[in-house]
C-alpha atoms as a PDB file:
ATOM      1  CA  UNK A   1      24.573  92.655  87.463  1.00  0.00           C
ATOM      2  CA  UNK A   2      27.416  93.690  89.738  1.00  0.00           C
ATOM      3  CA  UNK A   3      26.410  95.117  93.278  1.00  0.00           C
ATOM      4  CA  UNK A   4      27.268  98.133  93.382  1.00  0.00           C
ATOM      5  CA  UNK A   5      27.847  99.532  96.932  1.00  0.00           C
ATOM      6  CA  UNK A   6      27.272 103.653  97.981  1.00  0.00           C
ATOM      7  CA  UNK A   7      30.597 104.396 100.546  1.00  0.00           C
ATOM      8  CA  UNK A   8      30.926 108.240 101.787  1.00  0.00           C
ATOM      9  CA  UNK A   9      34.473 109.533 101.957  1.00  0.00           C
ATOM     10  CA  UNK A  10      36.897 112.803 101.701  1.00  0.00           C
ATOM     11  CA  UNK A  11      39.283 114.145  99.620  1.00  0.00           C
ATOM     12  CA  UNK A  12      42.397 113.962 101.318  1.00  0.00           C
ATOM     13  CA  UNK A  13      44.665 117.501 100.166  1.00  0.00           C
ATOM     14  CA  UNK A  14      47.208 117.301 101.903  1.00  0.00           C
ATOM     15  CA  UNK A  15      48.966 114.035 101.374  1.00  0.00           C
ATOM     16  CA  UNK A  16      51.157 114.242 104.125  1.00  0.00           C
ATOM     17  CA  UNK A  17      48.275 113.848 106.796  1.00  0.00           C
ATOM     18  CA  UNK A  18      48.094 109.663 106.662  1.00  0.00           C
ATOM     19  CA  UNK A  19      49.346 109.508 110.266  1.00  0.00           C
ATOM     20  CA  UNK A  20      47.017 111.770 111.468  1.00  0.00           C
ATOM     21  CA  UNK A  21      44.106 110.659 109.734  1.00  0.00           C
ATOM     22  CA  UNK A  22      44.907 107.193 111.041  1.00  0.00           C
ATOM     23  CA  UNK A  23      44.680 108.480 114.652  1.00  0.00           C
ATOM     24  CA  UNK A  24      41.569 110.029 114.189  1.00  0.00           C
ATOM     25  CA  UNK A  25      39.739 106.608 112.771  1.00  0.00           C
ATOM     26  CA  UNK A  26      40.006 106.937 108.984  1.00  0.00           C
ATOM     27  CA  UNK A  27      41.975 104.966 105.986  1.00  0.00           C
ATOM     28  CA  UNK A  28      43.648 107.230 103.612  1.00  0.00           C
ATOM     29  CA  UNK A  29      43.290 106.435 100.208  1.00  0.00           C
ATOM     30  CA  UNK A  30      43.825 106.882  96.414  1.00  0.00           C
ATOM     31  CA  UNK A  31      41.228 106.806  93.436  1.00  0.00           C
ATOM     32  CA  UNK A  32      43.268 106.269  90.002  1.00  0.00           C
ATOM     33  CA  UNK A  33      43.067 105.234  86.284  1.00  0.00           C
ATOM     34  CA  UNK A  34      40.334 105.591  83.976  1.00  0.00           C
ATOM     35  CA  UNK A  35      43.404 107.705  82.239  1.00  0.00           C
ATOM     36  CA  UNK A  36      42.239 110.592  85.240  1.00  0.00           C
ATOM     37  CA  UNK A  37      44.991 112.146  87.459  1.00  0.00           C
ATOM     38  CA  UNK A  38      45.007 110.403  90.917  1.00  0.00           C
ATOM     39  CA  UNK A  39      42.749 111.372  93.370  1.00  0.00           C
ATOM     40  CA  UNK A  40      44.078 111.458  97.368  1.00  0.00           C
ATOM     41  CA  UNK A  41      41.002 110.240  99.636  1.00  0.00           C
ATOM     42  CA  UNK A  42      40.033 109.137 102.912  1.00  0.00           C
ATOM     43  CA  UNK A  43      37.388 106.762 104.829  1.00  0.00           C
ATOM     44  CA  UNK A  44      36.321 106.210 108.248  1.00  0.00           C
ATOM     45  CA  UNK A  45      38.002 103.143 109.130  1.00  0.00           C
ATOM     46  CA  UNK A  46      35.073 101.157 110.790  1.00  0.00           C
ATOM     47  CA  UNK A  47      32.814 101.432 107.275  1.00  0.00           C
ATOM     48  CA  UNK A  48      35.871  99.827 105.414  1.00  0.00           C
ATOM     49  CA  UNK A  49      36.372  97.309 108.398  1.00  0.00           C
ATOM     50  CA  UNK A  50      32.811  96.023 107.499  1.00  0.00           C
ATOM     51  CA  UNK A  51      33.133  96.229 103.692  1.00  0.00           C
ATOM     52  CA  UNK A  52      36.404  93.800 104.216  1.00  0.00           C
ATOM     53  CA  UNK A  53      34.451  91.434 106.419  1.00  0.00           C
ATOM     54  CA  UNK A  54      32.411  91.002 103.409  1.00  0.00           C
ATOM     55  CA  UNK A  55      32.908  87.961 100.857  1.00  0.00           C
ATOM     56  CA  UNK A  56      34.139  88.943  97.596  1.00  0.00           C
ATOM     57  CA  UNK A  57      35.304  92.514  98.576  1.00  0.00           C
ATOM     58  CA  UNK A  58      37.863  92.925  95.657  1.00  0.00           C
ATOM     59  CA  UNK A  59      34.802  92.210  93.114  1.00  0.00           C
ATOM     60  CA  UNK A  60      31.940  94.417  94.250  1.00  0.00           C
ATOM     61  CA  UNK A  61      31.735  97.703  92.771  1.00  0.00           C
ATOM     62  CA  UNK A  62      31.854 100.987  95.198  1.00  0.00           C
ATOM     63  CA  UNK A  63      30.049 104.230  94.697  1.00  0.00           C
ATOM     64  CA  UNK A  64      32.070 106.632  96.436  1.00  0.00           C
ATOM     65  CA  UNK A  65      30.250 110.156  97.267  1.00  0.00           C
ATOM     66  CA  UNK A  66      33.110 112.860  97.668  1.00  0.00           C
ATOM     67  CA  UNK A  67      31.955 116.351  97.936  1.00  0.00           C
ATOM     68  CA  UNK A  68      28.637 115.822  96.143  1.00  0.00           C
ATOM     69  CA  UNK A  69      30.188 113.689  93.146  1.00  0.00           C
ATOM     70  CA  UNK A  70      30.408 109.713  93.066  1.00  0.00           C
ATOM     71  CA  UNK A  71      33.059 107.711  91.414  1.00  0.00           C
ATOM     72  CA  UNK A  72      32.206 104.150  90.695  1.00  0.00           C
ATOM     73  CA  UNK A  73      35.338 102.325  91.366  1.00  0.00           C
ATOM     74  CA  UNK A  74      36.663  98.907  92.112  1.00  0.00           C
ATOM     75  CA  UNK A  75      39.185  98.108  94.882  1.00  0.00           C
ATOM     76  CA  UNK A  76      42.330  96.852  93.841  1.00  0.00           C
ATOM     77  CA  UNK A  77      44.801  96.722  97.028  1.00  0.00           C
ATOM     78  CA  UNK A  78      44.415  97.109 100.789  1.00  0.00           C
ATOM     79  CA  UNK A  79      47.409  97.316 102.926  1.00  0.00           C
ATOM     80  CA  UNK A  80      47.145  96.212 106.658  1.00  0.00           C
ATOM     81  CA  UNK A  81      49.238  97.024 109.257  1.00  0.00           C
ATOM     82  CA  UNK A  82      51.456  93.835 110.368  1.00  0.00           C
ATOM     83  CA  UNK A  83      50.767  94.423 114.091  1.00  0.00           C
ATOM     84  CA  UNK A  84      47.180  95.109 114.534  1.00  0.00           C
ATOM     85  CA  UNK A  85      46.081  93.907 111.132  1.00  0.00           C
ATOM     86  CA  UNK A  86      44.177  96.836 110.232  1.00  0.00           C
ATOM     87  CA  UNK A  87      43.997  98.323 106.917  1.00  0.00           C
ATOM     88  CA  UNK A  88      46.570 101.448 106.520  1.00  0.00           C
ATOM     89  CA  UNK A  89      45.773 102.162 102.851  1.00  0.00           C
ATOM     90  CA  UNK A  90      43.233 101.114 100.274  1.00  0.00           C
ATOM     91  CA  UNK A  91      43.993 102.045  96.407  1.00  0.00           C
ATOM     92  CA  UNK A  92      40.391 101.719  94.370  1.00  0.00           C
ATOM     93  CA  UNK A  93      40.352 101.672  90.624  1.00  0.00           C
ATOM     94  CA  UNK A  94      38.506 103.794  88.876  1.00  0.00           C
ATOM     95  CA  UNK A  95      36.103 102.847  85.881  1.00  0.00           C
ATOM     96  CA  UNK A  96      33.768 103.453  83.336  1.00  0.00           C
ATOM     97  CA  UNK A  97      31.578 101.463  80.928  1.00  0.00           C
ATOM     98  CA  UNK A  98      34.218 100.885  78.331  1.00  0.00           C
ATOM     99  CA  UNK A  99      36.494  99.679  81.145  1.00  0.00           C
ATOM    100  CA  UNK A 100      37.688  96.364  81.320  1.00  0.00           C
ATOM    101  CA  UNK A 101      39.307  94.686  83.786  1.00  0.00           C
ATOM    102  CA  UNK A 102      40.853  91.575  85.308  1.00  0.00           C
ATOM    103  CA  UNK A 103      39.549  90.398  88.650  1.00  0.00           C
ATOM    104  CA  UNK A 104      40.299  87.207  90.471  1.00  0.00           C
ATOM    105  CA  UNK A 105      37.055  85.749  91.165  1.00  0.00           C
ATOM    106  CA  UNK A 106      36.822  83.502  94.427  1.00  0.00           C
ATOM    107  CA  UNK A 107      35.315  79.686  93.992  1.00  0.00           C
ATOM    108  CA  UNK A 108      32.630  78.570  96.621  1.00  0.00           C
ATOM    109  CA  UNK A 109      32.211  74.688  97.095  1.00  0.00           C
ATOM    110  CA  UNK A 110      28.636  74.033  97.644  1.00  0.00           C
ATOM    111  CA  UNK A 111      27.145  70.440  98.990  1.00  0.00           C
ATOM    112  CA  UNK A 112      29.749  68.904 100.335  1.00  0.00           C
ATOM    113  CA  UNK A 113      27.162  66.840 102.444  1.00  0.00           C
ATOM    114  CA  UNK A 114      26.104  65.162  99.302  1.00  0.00           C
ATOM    115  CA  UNK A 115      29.186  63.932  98.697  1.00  0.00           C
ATOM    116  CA  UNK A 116      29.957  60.425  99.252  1.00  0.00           C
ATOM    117  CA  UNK A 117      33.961  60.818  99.277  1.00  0.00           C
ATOM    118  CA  UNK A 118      33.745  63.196 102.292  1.00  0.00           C
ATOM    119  CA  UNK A 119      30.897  61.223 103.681  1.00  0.00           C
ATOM    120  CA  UNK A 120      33.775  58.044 103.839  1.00  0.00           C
ATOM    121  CA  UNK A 121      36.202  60.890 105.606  1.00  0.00           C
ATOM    122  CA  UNK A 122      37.602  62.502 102.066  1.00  0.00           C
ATOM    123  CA  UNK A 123      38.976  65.869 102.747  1.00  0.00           C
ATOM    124  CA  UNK A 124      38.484  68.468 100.251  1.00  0.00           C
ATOM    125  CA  UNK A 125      41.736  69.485  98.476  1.00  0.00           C
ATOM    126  CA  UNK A 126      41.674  72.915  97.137  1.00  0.00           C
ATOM    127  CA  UNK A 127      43.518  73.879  94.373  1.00  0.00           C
ATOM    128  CA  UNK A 128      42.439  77.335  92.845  1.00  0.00           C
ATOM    129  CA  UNK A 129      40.431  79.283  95.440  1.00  0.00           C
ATOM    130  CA  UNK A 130      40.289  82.241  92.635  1.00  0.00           C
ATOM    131  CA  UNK A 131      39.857  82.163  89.025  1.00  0.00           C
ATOM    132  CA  UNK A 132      40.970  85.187  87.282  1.00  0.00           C
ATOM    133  CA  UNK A 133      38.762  86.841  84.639  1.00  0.00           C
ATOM    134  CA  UNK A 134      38.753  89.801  82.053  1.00  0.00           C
ATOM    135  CA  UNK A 135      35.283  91.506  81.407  1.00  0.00           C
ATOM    136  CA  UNK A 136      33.841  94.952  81.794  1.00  0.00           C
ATOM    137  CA  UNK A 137      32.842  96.119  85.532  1.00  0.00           C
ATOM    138  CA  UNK A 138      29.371  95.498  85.465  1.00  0.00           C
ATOM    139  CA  UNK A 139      29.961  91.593  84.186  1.00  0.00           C
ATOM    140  CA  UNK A 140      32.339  90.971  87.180  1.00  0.00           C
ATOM    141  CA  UNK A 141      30.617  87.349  88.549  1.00  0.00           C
ATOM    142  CA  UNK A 142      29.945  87.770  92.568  1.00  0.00           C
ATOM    143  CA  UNK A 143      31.786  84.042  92.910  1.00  0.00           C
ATOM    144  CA  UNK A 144      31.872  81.072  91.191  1.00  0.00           C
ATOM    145  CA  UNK A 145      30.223  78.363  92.874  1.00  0.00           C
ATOM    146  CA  UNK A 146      31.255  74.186  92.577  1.00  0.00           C
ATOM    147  CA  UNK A 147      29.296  71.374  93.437  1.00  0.00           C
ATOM    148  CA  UNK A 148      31.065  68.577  94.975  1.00  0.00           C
ATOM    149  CA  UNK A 149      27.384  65.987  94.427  1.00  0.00           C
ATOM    150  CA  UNK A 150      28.142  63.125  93.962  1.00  0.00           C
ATOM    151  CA  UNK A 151      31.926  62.962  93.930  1.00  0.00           C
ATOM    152  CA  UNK A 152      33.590  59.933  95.500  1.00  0.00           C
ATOM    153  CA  UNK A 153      37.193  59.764  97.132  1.00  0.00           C
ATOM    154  CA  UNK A 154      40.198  60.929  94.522  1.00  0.00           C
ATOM    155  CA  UNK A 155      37.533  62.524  91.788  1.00  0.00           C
ATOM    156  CA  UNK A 156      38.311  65.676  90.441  1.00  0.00           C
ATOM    157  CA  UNK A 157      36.688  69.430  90.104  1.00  0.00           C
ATOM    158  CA  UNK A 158      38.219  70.795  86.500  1.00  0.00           C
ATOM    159  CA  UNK A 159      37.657  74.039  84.636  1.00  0.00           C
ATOM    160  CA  UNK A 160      35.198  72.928  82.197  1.00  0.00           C
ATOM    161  CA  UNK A 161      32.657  72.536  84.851  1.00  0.00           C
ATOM    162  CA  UNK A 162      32.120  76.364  85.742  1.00  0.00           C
ATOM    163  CA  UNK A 163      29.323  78.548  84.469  1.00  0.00           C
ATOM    164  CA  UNK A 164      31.408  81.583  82.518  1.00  0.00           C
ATOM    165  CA  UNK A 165      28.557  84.289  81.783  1.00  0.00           C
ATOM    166  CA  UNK A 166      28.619  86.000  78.819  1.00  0.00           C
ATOM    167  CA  UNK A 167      30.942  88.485  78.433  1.00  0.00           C
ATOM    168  CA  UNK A 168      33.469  86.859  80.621  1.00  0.00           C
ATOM    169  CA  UNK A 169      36.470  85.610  79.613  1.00  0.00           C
ATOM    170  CA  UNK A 170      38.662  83.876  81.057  1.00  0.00           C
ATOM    171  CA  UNK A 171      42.259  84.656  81.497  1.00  0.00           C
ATOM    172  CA  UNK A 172      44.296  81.067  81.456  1.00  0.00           C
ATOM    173  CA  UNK A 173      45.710  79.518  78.428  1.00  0.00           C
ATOM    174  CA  UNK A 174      45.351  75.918  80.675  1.00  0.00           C
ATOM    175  CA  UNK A 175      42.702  74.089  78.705  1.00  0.00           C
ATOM    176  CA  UNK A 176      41.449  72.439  81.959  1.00  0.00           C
ATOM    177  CA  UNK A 177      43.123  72.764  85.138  1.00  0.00           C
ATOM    178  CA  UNK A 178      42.375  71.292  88.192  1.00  0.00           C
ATOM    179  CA  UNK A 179      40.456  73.156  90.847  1.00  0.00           C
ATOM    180  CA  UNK A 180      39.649  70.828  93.292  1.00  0.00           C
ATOM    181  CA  UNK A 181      40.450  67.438  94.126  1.00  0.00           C
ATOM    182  CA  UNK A 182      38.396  64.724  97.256  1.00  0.00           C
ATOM    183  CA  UNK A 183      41.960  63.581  98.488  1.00  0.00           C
ATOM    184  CA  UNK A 184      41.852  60.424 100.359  1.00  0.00           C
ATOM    185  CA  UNK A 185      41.800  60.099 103.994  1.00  0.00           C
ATOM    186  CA  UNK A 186      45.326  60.212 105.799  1.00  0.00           C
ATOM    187  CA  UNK A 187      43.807  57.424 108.119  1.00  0.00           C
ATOM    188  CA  UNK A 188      43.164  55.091 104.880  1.00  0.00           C
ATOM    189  CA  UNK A 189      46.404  56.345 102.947  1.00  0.00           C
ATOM    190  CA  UNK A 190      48.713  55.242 105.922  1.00  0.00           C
ATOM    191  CA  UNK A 191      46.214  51.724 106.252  1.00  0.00           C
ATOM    192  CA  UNK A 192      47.327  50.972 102.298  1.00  0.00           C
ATOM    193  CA  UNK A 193      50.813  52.364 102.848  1.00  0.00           C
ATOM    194  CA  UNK A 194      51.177  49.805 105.899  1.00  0.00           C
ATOM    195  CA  UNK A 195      49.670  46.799 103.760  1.00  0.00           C
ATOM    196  CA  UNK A 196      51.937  47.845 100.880  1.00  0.00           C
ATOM    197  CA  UNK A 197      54.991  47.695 103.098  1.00  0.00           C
ATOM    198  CA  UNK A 198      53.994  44.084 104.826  1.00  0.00           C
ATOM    199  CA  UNK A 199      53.092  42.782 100.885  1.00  0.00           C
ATOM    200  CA  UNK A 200      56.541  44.062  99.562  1.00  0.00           C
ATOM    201  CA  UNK A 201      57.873  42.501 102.960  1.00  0.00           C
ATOM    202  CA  UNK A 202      56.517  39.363 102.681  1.00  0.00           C
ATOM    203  CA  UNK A 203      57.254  38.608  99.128  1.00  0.00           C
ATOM    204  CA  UNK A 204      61.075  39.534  99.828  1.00  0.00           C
ATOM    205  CA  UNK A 205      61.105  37.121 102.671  1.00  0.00           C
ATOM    206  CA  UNK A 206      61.536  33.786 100.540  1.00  0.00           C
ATOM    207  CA  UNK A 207      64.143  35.363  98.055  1.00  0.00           C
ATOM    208  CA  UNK A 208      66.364  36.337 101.720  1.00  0.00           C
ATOM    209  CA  UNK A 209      65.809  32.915 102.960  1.00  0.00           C
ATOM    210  CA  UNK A 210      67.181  31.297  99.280  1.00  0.00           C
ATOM    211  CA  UNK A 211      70.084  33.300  99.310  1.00  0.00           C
ATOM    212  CA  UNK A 212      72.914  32.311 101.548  1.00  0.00           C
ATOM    213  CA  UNK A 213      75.015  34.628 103.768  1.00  0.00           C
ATOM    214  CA  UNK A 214      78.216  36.067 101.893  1.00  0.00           C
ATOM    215  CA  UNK A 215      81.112  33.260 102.837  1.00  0.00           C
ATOM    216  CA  UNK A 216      79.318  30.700 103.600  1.00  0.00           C
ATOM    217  CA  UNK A 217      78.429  29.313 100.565  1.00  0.00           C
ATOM    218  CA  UNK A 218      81.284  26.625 100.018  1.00  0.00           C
ATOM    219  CA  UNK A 219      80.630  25.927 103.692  1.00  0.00           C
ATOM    220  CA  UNK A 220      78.401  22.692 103.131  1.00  0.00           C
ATOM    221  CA  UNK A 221      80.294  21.110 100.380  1.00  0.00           C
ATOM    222  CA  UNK A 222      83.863  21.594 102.000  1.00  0.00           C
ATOM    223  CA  UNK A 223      81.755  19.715 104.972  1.00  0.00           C
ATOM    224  CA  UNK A 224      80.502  17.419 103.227  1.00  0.00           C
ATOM    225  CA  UNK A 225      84.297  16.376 101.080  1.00  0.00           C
ATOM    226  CA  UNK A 226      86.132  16.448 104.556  1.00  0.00           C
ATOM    227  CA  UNK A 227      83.774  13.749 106.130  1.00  0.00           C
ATOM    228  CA  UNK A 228      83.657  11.818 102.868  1.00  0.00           C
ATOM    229  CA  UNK A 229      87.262  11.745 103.125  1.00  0.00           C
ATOM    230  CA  UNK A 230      88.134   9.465 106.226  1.00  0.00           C
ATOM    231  CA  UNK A 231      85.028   7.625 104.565  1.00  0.00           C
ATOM    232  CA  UNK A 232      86.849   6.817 101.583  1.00  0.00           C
ATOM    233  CA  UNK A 233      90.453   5.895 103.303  1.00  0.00           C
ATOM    234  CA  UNK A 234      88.974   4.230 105.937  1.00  0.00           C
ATOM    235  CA  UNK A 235      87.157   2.094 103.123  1.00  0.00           C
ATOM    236  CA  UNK A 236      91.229   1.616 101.270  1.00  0.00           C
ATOM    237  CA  UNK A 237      92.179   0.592 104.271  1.00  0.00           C
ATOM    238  CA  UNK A 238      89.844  -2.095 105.419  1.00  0.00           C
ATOM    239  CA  UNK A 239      90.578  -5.046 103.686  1.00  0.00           C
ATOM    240  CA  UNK A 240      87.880  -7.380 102.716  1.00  0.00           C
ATOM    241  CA  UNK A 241      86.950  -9.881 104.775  1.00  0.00           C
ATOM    242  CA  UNK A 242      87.358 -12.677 102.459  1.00  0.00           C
ATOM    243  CA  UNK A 243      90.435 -11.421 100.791  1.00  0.00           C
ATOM    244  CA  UNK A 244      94.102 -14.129 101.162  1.00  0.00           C
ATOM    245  CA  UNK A 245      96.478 -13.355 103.398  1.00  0.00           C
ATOM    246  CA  UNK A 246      99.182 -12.156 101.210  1.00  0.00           C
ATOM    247  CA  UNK A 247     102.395 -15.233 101.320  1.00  0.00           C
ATOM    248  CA  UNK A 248     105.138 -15.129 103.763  1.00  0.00           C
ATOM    249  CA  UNK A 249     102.930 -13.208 105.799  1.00  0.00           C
ATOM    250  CA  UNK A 250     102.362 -13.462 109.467  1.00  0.00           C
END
């Protein structure tokens, strides 16, 4: 069952007030949907403070008491100022048994000490901290929580492995995405990137060594013909030393 949280506010009539309600400690606020005409509300700004401090916020259920009556509704947006990071505005949805509605549900990782990838210096690579849901307000799950036992350096968390209670459904048309992945170490990715680079080095090395320089191919052979060259005339020209002097010869 959801938890269902009791919050006191106002009804806010005159709409133009936000400034001034701000000033005096309070959040203004709307109530909406449910097919009900909008309702203009306000909250003291340290009670909503606390409720945002709070995991989960956008999936808990509120009970909020204004002038004797309670709407159960379910946050939907909170706008913070950009300066001081408070929250300016709050818009809460609200709802009714036949209700259903789609929620993003957050993901909590849960023994990451029994894992032996992040034991070895794995990091844990997040990739969906939310998984979004359709079910009726009283079915929303508080979180959905992932085990990492077990897991070893570049395994993977999928879909398939989370507990969907009944009367949840879930809102992807993915058959089994990724959530979570134990990424390798950047100390032992740039160790095998290093001894990738020296084994691509050194088996390039002979093929450089084989292959002369551009120009200088025909170098050793014209060598080699120019000193066979005096070679060969000096060998026409020597006579031999048992050859006849030619006649009438000196």
């Amino acid at each position: 069952m959801t938890q269902v949280t009791q919050l006191a506010a106002e009804e806010r009539a005159n709409k133009g007030t936000a400034r001034v309600l701000r000033r005096q400690g309070r959040v203004p606020g709307v109530i909406y949907g449910d097919k009900q005409s909008p309702l203009s509300i306000d909250l003291e700004a340290n009670v909503l403070a606390r409720q945002l401090e709070r995991s989960g916020f956008f999936t808990h259920l509120f009970d909020l008491e204004i002038g004797g009556k309670k709407y159960r509704v379910l946050p939907r947006d909170v706008q913070f100022d950009p300066v001081s990071d408070r929250a300016i505005h709050v818009d809460f949805l609200r709802v009714s048994a036949s209700t259903r509605v789609r929620v993003d549900v957050p993901v909590s990782f849960i023994n990451g000490d029994k894992s032996p990838g992040i034991k070895r210096g794995g990091t844990l690579n997040v990739v969906h901290h939310e998984i979004q849901v359709l079910c009726a307000p009283d079915k929303i799950p508080e979180k959905f929580e992932v085990s990492l036992e077990g897991l070893q350096i570049n395994d993977a968390v999928h879909l398939s492995i989370l507990k969907i209670p009944e009367g949840v459904t879930l809102t992807t048309h993915e058959k089994d995405f990724t959530i979570a992945t134990i990424a390798v170490p950047s100390a032992i990715r740039s160790e095998a990137k290093e001894a990738a680079e020296a084994a691509a080095a050194a088996a390039a090395a002979p093929v450089e060594a084989a292959a002369p320089a551009e120009g200088t191919a025909a170098a050793p052979a014209a060598a080699g013909a120019k000193g066979a060259a005096p070679a060969a005339a000096a060998g026409k020209a020597a006579p031999a030393a048992d050859a006849k002097k030619p006649e009438g010869k000196k």
